[in-house]
N, C-alpha and C. Protein backbone atom coordinates (compact mmCIF):
# COMPACT_ATOMS: atom_id res chain seq x y z
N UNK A 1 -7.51 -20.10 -19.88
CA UNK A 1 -6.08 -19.97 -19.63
C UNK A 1 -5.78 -18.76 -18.73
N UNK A 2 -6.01 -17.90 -18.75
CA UNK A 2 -6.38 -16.38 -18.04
C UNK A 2 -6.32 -16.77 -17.10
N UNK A 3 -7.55 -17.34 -16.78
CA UNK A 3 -8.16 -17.63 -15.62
C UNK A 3 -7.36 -18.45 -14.55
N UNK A 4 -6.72 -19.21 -15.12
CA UNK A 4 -5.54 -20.30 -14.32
C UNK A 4 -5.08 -19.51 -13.80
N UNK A 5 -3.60 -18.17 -14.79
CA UNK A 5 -2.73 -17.71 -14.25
C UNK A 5 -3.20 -16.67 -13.31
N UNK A 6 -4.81 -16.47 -13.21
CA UNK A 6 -5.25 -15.54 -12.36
C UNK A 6 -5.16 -16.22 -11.25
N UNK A 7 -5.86 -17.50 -10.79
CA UNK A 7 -5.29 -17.78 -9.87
C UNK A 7 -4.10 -18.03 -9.32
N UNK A 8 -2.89 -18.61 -10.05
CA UNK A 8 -1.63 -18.87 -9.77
C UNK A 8 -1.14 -17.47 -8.93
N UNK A 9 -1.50 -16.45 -9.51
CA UNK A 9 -1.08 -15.27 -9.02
C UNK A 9 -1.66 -14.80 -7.83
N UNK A 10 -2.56 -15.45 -7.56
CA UNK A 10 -3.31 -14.82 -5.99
C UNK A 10 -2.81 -16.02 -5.25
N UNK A 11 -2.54 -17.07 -5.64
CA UNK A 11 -1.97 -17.85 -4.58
C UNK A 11 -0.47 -17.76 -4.07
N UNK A 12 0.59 -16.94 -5.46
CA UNK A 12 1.51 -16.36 -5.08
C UNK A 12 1.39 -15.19 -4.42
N UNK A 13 0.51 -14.42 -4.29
CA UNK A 13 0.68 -13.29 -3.37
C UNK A 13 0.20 -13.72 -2.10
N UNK A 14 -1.00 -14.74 -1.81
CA UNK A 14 -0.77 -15.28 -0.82
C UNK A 14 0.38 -16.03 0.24
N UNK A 15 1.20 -16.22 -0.78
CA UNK A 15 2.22 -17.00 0.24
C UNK A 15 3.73 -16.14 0.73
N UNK A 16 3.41 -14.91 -0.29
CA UNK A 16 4.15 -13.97 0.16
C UNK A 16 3.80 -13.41 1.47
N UNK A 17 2.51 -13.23 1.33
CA UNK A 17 1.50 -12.30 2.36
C UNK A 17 1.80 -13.42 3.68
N UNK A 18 2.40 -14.55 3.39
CA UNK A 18 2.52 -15.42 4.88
C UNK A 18 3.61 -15.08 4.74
N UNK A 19 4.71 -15.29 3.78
CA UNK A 19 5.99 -15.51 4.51
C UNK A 19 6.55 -13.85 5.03
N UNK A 20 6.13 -12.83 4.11
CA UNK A 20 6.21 -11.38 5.28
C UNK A 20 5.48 -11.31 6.65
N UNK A 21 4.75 -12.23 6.80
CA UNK A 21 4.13 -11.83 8.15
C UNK A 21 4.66 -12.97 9.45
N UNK A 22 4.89 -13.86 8.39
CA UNK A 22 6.03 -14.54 9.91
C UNK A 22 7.34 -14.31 10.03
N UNK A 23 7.77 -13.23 8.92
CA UNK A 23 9.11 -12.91 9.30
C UNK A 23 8.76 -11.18 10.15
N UNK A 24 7.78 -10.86 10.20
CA UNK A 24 7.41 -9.76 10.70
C UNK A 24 7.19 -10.03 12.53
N UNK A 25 6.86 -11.16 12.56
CA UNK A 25 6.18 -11.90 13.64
C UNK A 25 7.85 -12.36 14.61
N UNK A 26 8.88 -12.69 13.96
CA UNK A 26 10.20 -12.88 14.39
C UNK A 26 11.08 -11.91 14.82
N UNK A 27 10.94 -10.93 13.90
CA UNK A 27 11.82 -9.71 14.29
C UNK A 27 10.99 -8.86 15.46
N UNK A 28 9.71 -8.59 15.40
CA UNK A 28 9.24 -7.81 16.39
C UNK A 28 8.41 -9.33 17.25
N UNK A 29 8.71 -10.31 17.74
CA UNK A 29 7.56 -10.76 18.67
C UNK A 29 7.02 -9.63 20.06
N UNK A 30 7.32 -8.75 20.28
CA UNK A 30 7.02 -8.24 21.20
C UNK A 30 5.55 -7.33 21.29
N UNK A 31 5.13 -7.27 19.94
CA UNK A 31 4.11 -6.65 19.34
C UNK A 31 3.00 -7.64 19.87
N UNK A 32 1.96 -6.54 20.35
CA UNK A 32 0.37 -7.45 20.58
C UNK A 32 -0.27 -7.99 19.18
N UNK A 33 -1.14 -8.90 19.35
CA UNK A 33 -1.67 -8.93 18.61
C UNK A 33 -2.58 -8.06 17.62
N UNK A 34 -2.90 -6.99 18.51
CA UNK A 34 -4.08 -6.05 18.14
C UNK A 34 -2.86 -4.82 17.20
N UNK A 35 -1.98 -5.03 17.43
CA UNK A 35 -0.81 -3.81 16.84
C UNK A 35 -0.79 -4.54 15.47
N UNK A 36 -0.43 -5.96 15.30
CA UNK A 36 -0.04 -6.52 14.14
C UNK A 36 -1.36 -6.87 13.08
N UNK A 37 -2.53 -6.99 13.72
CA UNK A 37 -3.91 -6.92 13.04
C UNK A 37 -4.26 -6.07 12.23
N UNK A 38 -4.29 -4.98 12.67
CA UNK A 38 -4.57 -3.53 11.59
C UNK A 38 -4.01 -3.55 10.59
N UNK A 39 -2.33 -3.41 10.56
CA UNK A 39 -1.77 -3.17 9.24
C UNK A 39 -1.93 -4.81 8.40
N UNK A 40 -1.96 -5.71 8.68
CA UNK A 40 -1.58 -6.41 7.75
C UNK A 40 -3.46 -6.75 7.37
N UNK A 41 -4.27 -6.17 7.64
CA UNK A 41 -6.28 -5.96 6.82
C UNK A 41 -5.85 -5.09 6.12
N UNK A 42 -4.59 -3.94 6.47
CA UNK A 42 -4.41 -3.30 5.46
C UNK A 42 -4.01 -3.32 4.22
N UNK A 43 -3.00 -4.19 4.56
CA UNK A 43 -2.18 -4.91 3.46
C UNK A 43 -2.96 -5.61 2.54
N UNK A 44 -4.16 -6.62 3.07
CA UNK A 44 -4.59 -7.47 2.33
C UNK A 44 -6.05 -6.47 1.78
N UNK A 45 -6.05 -5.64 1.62
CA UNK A 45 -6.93 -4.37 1.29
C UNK A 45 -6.56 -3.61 -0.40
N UNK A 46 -5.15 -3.76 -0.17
CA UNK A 46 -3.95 -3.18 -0.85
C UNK A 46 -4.15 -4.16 -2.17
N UNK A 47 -3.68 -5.41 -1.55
CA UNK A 47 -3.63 -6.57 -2.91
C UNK A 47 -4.71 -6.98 -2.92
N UNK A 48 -6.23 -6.30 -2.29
CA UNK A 48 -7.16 -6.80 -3.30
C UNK A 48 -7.38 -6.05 -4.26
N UNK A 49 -7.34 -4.65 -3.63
CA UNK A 49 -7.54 -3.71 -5.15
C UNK A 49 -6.55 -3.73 -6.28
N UNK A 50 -5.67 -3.71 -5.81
CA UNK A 50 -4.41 -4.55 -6.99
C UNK A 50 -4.81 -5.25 -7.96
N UNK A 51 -5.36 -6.40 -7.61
CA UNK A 51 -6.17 -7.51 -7.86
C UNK A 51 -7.45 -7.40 -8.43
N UNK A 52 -7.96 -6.29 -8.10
CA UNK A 52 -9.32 -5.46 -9.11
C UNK A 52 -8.59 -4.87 -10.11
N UNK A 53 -7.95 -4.04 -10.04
CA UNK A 53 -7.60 -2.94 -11.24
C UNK A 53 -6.78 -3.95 -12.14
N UNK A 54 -6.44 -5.23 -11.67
CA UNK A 54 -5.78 -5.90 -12.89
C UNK A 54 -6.69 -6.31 -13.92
């Protein structure tokens, strides 16, 4: 049972992790690709350790 809501929960932070990054992608399109790359490995760096310490 754990185990389910463990995943349920990484697939909800996954779809967060899309829908901030195409609304990130709208407001600034002017950004290279290589600008918007870094922070968001960062991000997904962030919610893995998240994701450990849980």
């Amino acid at each position: 049972m754990a185990e389910t809501n463990f995943v349920q929960a990484k697939e909800n932070k996954d779809s967060t992790l899309v829908q901030s990054k195409e609304s990130d992608l709208e407001e600034q399109p002017q950004q290279s690709e290589d600008s918007t790359t870094e922070p968001s490995s960062e991000f997904t760096r962030k919610d893995l350790a998240k994701l450990v310490a849980s």
